[in-house]
PDB file of N, CA and C in Angstrom:
ATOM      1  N   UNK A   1      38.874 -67.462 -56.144  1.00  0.00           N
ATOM      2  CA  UNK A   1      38.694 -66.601 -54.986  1.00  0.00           C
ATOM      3  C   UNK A   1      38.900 -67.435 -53.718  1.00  0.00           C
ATOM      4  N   UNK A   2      39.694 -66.586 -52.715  1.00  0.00           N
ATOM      5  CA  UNK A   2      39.821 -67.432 -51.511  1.00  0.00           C
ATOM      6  C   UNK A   2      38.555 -68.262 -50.766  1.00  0.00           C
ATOM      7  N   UNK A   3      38.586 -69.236 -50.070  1.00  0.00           N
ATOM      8  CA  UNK A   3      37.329 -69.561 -49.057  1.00  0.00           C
ATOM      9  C   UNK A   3      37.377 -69.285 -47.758  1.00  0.00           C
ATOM     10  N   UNK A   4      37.384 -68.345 -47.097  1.00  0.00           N
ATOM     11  CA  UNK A   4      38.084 -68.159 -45.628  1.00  0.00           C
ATOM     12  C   UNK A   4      36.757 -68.988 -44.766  1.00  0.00           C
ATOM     13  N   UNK A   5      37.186 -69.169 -43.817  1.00  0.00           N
ATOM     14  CA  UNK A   5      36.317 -69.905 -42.662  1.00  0.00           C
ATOM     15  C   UNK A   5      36.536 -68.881 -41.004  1.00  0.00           C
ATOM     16  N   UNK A   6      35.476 -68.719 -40.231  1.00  0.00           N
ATOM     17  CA  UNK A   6      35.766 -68.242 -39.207  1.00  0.00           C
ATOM     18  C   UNK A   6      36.603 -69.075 -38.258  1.00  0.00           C
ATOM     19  N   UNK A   7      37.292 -67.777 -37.584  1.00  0.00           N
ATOM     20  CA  UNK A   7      38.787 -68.792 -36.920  1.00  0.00           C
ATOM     21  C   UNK A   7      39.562 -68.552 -37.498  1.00  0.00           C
ATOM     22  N   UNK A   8      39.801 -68.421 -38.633  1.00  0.00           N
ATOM     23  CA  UNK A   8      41.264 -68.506 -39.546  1.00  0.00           C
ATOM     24  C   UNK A   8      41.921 -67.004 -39.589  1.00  0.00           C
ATOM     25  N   UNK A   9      43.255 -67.393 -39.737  1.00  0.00           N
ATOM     26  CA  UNK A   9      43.630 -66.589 -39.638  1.00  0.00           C
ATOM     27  C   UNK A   9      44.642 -66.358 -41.111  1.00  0.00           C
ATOM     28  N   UNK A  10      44.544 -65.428 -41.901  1.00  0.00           N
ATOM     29  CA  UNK A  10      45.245 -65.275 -43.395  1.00  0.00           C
ATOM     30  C   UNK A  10      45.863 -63.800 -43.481  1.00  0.00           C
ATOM     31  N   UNK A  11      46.700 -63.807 -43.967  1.00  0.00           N
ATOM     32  CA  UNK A  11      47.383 -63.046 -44.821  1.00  0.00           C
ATOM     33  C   UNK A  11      46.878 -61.539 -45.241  1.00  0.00           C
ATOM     34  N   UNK A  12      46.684 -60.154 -45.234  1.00  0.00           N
ATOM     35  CA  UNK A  12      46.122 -59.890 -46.021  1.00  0.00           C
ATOM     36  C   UNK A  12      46.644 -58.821 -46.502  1.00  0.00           C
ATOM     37  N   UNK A  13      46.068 -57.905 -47.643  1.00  0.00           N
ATOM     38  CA  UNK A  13      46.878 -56.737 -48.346  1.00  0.00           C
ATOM     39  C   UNK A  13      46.574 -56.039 -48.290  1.00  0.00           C
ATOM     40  N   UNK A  14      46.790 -54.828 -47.188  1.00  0.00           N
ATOM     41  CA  UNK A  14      45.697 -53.892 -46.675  1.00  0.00           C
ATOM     42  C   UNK A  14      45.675 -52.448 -47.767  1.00  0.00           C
ATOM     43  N   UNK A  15      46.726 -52.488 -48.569  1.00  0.00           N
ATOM     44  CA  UNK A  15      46.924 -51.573 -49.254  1.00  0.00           C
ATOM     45  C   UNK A  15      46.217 -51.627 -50.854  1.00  0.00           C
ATOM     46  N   UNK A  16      45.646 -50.041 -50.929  1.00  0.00           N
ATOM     47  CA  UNK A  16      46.338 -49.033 -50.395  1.00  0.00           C
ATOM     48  C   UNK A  16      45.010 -49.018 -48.990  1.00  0.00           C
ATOM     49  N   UNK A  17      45.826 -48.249 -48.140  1.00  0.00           N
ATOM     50  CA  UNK A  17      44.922 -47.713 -47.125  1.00  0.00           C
ATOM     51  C   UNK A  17      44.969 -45.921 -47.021  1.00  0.00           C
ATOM     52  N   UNK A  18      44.023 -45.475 -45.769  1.00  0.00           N
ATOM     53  CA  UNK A  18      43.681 -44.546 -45.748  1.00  0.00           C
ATOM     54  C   UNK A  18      44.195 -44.245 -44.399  1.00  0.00           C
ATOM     55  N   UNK A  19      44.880 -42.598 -44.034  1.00  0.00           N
ATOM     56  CA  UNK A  19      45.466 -42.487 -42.811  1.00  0.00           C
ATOM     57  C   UNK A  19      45.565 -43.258 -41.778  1.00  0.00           C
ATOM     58  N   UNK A  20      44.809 -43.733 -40.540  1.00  0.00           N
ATOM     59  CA  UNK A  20      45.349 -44.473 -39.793  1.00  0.00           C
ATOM     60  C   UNK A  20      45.504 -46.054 -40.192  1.00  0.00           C
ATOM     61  N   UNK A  21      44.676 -45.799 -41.389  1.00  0.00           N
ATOM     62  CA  UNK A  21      44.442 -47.700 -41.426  1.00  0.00           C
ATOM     63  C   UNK A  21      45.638 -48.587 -41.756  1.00  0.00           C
ATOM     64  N   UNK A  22      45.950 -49.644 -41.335  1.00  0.00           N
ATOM     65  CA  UNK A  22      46.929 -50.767 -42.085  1.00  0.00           C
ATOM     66  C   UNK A  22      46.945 -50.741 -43.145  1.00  0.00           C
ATOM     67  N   UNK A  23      48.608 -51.040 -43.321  1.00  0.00           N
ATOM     68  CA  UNK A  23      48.957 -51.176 -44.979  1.00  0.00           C
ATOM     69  C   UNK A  23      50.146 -52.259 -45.347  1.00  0.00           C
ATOM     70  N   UNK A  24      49.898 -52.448 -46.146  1.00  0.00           N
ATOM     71  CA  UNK A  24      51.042 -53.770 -46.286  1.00  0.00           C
ATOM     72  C   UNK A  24      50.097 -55.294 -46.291  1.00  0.00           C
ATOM     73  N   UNK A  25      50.906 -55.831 -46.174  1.00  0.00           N
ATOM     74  CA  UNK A  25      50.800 -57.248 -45.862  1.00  0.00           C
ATOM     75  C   UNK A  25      50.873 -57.657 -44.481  1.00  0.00           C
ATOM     76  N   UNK A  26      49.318 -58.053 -43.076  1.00  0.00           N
ATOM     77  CA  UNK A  26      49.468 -58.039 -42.137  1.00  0.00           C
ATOM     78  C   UNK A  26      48.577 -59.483 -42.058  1.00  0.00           C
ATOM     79  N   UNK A  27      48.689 -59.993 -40.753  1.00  0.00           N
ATOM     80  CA  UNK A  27      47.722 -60.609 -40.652  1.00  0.00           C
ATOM     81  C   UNK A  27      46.604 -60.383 -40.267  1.00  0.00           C
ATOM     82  N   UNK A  28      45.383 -61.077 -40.706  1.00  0.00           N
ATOM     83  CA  UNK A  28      43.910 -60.671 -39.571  1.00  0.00           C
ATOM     84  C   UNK A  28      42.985 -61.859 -39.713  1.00  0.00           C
ATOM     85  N   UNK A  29      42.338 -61.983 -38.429  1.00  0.00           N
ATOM     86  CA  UNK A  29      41.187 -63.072 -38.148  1.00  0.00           C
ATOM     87  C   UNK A  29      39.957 -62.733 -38.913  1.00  0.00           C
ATOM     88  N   UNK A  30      39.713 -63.950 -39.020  1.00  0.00           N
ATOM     89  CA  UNK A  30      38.361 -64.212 -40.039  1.00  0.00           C
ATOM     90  C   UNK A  30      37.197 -64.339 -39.266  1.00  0.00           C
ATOM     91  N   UNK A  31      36.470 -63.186 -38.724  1.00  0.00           N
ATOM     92  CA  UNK A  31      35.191 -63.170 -37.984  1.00  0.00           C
ATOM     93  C   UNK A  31      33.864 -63.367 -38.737  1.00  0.00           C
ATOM     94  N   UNK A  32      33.851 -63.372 -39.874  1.00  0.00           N
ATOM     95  CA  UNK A  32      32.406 -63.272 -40.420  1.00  0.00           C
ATOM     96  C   UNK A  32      32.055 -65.033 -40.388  1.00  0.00           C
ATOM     97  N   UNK A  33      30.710 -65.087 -40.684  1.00  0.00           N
ATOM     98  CA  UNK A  33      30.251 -66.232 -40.365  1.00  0.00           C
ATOM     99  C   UNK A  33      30.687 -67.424 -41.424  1.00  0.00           C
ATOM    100  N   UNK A  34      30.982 -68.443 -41.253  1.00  0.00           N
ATOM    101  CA  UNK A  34      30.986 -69.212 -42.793  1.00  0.00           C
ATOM    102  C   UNK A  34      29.988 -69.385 -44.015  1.00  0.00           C
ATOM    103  N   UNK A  35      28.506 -69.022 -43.551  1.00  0.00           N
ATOM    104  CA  UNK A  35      27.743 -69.092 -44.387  1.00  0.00           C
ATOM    105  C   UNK A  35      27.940 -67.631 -45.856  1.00  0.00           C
ATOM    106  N   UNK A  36      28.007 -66.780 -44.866  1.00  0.00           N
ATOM    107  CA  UNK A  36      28.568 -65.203 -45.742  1.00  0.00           C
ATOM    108  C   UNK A  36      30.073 -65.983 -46.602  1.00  0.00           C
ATOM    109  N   UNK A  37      31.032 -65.880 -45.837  1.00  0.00           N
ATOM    110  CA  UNK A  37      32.051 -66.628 -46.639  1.00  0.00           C
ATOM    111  C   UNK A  37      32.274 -67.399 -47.518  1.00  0.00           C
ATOM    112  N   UNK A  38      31.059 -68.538 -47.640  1.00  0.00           N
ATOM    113  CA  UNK A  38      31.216 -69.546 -48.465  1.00  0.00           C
ATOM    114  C   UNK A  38      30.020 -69.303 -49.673  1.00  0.00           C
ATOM    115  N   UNK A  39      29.439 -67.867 -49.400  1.00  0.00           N
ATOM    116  CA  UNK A  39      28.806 -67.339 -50.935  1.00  0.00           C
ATOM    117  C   UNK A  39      29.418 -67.314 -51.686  1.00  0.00           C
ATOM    118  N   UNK A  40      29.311 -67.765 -53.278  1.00  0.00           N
ATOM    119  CA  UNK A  40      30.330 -67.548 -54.299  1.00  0.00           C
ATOM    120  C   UNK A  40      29.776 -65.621 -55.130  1.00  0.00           C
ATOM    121  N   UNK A  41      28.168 -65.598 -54.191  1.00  0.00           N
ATOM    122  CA  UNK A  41      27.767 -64.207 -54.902  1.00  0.00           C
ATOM    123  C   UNK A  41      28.373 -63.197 -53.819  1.00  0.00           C
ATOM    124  N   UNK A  42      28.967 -63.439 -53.039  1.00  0.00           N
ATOM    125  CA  UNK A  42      29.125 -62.241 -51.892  1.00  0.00           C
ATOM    126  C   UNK A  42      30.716 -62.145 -51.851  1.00  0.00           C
ATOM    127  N   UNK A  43      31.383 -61.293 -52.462  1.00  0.00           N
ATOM    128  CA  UNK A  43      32.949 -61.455 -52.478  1.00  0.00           C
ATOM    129  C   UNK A  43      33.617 -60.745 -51.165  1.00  0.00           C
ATOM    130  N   UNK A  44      32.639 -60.445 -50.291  1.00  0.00           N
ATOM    131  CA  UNK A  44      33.414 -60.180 -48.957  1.00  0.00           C
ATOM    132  C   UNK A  44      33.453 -60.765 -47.944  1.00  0.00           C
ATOM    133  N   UNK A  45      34.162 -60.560 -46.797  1.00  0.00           N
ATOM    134  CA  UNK A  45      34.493 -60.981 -45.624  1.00  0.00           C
ATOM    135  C   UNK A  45      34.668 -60.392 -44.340  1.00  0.00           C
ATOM    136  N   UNK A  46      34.326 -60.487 -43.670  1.00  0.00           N
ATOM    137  CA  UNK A  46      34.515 -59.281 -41.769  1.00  0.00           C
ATOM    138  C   UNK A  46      35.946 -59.496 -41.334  1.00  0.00           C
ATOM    139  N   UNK A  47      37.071 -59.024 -41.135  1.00  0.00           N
ATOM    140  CA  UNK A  47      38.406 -59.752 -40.456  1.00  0.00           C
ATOM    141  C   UNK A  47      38.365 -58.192 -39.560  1.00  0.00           C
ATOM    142  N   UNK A  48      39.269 -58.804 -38.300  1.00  0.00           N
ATOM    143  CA  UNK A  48      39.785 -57.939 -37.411  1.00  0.00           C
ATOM    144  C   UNK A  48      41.131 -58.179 -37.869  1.00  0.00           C
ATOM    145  N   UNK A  49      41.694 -56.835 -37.388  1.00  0.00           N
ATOM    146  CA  UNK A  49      43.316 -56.898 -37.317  1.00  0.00           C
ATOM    147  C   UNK A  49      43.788 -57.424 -36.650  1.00  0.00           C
ATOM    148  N   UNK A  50      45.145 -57.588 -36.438  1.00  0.00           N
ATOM    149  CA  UNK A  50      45.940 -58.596 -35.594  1.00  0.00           C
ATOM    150  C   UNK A  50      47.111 -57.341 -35.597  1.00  0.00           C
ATOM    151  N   UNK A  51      47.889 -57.728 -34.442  1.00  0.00           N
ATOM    152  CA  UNK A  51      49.639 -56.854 -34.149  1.00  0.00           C
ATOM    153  C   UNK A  51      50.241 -57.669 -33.434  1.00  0.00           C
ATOM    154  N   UNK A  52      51.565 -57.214 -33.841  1.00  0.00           N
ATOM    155  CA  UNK A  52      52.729 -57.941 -32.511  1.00  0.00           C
ATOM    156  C   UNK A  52      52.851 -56.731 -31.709  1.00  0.00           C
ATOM    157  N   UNK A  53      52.227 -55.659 -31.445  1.00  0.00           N
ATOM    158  CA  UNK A  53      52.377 -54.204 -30.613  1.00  0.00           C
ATOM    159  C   UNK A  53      51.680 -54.799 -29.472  1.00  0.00           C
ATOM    160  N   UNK A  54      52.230 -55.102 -28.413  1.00  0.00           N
ATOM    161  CA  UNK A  54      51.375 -55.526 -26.784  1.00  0.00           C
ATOM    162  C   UNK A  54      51.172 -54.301 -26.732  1.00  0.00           C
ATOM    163  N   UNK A  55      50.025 -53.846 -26.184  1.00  0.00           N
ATOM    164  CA  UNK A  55      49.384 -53.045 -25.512  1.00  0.00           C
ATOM    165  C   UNK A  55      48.433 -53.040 -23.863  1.00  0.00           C
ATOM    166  N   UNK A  56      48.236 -54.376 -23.702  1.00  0.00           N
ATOM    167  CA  UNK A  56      47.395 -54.910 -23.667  1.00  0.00           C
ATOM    168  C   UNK A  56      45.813 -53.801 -22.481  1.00  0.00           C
ATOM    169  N   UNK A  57      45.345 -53.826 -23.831  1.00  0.00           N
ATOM    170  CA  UNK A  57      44.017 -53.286 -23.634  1.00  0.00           C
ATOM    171  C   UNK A  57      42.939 -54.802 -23.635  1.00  0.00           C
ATOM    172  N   UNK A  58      41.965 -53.855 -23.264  1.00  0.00           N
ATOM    173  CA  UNK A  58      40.580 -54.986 -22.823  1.00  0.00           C
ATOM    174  C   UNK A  58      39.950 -55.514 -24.047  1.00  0.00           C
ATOM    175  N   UNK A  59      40.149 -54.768 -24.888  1.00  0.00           N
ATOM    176  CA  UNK A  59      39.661 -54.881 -26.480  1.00  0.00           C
ATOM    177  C   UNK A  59      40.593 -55.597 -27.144  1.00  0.00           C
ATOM    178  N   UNK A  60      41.637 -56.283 -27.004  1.00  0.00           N
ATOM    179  CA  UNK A  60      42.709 -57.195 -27.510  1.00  0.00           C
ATOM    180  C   UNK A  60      42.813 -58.550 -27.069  1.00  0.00           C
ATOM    181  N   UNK A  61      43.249 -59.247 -27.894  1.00  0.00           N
ATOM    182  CA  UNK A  61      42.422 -60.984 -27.164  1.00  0.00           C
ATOM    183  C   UNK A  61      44.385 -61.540 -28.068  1.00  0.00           C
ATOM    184  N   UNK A  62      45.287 -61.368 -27.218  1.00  0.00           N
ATOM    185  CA  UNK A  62      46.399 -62.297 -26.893  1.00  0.00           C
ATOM    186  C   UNK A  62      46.726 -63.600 -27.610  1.00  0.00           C
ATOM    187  N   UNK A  63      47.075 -63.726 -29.128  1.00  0.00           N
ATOM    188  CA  UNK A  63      47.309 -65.166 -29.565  1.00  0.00           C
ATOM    189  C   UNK A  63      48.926 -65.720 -29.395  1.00  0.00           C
ATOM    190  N   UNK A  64      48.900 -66.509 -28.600  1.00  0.00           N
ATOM    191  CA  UNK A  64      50.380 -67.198 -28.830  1.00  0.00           C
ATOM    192  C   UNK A  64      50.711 -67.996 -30.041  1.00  0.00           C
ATOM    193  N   UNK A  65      51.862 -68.070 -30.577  1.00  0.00           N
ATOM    194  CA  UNK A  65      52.406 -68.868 -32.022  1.00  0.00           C
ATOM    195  C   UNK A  65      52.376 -70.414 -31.818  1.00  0.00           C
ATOM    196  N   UNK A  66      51.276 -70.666 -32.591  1.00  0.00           N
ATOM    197  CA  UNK A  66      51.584 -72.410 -32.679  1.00  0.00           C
ATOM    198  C   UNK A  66      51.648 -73.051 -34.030  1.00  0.00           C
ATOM    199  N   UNK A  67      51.709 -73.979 -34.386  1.00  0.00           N
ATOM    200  CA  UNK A  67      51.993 -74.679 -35.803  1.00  0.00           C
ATOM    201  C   UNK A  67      50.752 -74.581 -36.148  1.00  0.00           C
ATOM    202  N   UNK A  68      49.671 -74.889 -35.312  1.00  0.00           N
ATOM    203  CA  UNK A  68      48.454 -74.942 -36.091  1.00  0.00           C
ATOM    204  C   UNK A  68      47.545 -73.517 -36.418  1.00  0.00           C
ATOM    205  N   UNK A  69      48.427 -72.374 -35.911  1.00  0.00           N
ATOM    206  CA  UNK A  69      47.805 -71.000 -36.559  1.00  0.00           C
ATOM    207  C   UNK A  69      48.801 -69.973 -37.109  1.00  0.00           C
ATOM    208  N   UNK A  70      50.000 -70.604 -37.255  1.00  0.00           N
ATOM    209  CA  UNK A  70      51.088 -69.686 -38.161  1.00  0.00           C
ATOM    210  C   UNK A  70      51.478 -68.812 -37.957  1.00  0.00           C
ATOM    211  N   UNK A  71      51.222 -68.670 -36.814  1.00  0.00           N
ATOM    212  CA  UNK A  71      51.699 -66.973 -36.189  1.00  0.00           C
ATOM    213  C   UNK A  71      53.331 -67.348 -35.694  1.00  0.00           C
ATOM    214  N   UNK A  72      54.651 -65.942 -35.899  1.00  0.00           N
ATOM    215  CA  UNK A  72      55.880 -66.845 -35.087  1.00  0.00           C
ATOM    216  C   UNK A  72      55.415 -65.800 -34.071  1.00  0.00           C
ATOM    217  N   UNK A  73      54.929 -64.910 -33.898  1.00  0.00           N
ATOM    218  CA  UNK A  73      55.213 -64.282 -32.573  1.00  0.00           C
ATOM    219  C   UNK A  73      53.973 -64.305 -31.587  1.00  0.00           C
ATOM    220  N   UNK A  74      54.264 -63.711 -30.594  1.00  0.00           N
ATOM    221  CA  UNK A  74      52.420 -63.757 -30.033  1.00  0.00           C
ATOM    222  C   UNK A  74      51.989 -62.244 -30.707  1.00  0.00           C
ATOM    223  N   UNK A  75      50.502 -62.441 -30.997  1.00  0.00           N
ATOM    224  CA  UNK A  75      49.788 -61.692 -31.046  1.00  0.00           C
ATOM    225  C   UNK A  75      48.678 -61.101 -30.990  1.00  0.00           C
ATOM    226  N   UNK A  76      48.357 -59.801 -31.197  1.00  0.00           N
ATOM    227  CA  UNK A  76      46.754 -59.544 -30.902  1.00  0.00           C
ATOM    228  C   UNK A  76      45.850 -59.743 -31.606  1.00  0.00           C
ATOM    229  N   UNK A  77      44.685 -59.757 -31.620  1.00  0.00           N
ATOM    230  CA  UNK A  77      43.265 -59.451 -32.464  1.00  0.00           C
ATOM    231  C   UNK A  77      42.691 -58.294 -31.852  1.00  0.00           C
ATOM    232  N   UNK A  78      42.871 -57.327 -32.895  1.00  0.00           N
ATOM    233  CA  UNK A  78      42.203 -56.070 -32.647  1.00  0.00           C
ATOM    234  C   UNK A  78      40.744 -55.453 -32.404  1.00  0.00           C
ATOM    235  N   UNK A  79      40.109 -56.333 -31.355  1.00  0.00           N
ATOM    236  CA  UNK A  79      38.864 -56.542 -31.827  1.00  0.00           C
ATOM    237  C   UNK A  79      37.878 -55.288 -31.943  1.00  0.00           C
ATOM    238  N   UNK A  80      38.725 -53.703 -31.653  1.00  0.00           N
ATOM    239  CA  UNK A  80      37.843 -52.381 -31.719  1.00  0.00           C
ATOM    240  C   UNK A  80      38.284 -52.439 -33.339  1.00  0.00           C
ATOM    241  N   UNK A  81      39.122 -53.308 -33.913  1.00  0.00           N
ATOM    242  CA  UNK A  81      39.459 -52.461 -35.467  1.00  0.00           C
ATOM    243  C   UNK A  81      39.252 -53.784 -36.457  1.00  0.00           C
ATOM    244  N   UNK A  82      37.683 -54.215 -36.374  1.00  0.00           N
ATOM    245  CA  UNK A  82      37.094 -54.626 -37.438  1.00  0.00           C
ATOM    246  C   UNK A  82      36.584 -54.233 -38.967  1.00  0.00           C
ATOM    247  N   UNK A  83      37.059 -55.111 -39.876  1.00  0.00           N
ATOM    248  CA  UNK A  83      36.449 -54.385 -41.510  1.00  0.00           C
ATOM    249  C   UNK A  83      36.065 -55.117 -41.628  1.00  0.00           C
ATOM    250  N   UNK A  84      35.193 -55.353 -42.929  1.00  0.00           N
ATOM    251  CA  UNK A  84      34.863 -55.466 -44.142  1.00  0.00           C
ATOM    252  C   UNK A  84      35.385 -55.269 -45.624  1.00  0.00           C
ATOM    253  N   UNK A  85      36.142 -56.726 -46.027  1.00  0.00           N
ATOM    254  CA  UNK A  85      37.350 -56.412 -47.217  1.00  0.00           C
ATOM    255  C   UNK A  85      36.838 -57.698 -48.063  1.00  0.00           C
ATOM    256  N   UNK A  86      37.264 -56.895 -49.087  1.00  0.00           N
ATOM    257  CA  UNK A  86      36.976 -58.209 -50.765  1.00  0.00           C
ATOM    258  C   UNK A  86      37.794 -58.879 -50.400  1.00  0.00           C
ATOM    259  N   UNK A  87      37.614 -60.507 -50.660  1.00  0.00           N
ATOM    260  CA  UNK A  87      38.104 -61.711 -50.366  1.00  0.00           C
ATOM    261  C   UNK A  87      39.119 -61.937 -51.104  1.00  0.00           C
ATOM    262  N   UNK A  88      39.105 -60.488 -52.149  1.00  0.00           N
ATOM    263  CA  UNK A  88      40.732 -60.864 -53.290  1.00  0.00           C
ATOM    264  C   UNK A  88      42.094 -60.362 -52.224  1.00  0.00           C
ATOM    265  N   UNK A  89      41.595 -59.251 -51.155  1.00  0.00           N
ATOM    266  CA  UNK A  89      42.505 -59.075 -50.121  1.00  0.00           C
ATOM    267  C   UNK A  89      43.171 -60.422 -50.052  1.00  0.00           C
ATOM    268  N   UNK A  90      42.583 -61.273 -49.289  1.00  0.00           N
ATOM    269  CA  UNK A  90      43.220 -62.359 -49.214  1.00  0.00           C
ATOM    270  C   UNK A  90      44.394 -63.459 -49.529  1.00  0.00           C
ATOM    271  N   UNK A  91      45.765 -63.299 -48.842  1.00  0.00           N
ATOM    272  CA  UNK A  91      46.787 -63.375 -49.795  1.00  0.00           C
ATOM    273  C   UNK A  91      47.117 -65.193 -49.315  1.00  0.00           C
ATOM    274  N   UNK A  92      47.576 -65.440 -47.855  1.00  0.00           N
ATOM    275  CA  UNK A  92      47.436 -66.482 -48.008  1.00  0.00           C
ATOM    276  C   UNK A  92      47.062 -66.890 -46.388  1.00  0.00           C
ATOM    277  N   UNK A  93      46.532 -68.333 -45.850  1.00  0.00           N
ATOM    278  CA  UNK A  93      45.525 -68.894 -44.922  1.00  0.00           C
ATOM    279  C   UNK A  93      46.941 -69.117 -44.214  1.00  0.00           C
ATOM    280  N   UNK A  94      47.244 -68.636 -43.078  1.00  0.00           N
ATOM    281  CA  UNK A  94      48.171 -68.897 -42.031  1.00  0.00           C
ATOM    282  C   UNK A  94      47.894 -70.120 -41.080  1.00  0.00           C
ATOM    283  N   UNK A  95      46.788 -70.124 -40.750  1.00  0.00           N
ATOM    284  CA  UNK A  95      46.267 -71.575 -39.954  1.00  0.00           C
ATOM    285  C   UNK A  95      44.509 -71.091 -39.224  1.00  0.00           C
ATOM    286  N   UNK A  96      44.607 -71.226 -38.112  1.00  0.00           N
ATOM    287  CA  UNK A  96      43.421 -71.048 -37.542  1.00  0.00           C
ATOM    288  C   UNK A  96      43.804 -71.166 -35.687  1.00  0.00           C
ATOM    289  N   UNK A  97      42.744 -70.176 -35.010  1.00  0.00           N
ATOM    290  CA  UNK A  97      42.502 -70.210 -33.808  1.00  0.00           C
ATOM    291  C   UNK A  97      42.068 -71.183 -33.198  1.00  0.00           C
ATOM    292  N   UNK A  98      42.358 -71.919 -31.300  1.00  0.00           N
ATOM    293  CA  UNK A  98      41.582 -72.515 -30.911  1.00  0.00           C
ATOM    294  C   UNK A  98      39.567 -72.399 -30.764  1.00  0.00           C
ATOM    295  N   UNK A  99      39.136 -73.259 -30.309  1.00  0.00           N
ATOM    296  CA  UNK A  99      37.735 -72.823 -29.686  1.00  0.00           C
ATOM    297  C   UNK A  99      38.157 -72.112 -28.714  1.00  0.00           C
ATOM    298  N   UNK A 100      38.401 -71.722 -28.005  1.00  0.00           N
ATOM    299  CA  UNK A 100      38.698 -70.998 -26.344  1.00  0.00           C
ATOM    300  C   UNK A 100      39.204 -69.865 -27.322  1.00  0.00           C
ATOM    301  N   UNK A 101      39.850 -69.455 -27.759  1.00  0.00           N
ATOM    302  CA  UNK A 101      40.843 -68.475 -28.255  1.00  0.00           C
ATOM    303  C   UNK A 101      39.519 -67.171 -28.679  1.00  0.00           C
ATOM    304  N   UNK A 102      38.631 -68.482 -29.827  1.00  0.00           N
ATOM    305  CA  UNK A 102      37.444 -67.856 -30.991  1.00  0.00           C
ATOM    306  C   UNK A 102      36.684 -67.290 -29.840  1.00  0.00           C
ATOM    307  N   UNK A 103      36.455 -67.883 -28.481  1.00  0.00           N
ATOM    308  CA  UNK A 103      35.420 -67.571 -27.463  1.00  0.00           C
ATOM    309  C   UNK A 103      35.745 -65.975 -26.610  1.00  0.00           C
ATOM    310  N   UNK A 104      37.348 -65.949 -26.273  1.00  0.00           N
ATOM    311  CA  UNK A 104      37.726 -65.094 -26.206  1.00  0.00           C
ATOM    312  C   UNK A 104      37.692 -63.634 -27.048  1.00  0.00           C
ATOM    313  N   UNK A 105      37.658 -63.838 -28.446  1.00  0.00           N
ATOM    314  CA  UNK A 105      37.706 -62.579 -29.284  1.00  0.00           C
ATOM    315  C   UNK A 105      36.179 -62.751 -29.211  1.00  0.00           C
ATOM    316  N   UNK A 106      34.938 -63.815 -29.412  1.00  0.00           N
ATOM    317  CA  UNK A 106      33.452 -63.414 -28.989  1.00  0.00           C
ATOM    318  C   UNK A 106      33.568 -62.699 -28.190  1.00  0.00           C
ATOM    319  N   UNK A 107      33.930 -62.451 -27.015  1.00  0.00           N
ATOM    320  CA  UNK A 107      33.623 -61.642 -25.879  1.00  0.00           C
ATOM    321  C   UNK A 107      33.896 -60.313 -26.163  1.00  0.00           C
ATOM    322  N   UNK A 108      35.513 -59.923 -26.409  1.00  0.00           N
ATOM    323  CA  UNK A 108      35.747 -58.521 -27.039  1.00  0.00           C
ATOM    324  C   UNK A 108      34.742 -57.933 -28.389  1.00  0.00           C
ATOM    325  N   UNK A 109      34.590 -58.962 -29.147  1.00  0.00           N
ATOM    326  CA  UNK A 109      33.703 -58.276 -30.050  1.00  0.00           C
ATOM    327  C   UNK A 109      32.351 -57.569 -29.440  1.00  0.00           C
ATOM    328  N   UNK A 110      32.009 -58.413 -28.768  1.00  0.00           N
ATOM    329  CA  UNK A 110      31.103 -57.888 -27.770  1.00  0.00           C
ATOM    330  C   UNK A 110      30.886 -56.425 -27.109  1.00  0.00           C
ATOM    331  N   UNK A 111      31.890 -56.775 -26.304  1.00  0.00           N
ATOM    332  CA  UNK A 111      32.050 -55.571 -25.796  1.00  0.00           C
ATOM    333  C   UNK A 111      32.660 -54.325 -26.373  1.00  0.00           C
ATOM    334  N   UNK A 112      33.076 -54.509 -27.367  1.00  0.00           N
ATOM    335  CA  UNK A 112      33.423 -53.353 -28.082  1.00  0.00           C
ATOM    336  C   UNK A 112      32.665 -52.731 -29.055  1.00  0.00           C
ATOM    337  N   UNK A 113      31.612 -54.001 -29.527  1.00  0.00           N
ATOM    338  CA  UNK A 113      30.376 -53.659 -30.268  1.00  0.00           C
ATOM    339  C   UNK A 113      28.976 -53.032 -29.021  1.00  0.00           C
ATOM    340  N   UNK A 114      28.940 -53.112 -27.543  1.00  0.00           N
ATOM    341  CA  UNK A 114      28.150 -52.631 -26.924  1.00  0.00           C
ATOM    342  C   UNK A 114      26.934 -53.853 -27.345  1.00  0.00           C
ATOM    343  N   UNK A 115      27.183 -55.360 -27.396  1.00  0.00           N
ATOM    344  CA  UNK A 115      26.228 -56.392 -27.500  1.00  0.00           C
ATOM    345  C   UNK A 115      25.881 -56.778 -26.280  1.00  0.00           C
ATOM    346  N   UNK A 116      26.765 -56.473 -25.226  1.00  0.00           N
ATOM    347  CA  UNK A 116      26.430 -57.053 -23.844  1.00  0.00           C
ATOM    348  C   UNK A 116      25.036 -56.626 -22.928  1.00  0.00           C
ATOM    349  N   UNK A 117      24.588 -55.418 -23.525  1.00  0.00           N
ATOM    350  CA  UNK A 117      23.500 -54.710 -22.242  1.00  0.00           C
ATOM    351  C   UNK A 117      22.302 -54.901 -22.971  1.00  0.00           C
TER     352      UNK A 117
END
């Protein structure tokens, strides 16, 4: 079974999905904590989606492509369109986010979760 770490960013197999949801093979960030992650009894994980669709809304946190997170294009983290998916989703570990980057999607999670007030 995969080990994802928060920050990272992997691979995943969203299918099958359900009307609006992702399907295919997309990428998404690894938000859940490492302690949840690195249970061998807990086979899930929290990831937000990711897109190359600019939109740019307030709820989207902007990753540019670097060697050290595998992305070729820039893209988003969807941070209003968080799950909860079995870690067999998991197809393969693309790289990982900066600290500043991780601090940035903290904030949207935030605010899209209504943690701020």
């Amino acid at each position: 079974m995969p080990s994802p770490r928060r920050g990272e960013i992997w691979d995943v197999n969203w299918s099958p999905g359900r009307g609006a949801e992702q399907q295919g093979i997309r990428p998404a960030l690894i938000i859940q904590n490492d302690r949840g992650n690195a249970s061998s009894t807990y086979p899930l994980t929290i990831v937000a989606s990711m897109s190359r669709t600019e939109r740019e809304l307030p709820l989207h946190v902007r990753i540019a492509p670097t060697p050290e997170n595998g992305l070729t294009d820039f893209t988003d983290v969807k941070c209003e369109q968080i799950m909860t998916i079995e870690k067999s989703r998991l197809i393969r570990k693309r790289g990982s986010i900066t600290k500043e980057e991780l601090a940035r999607v903290d904030m949207a999670l935030k605010i899209s979760l209504d943690l701020l007030s």
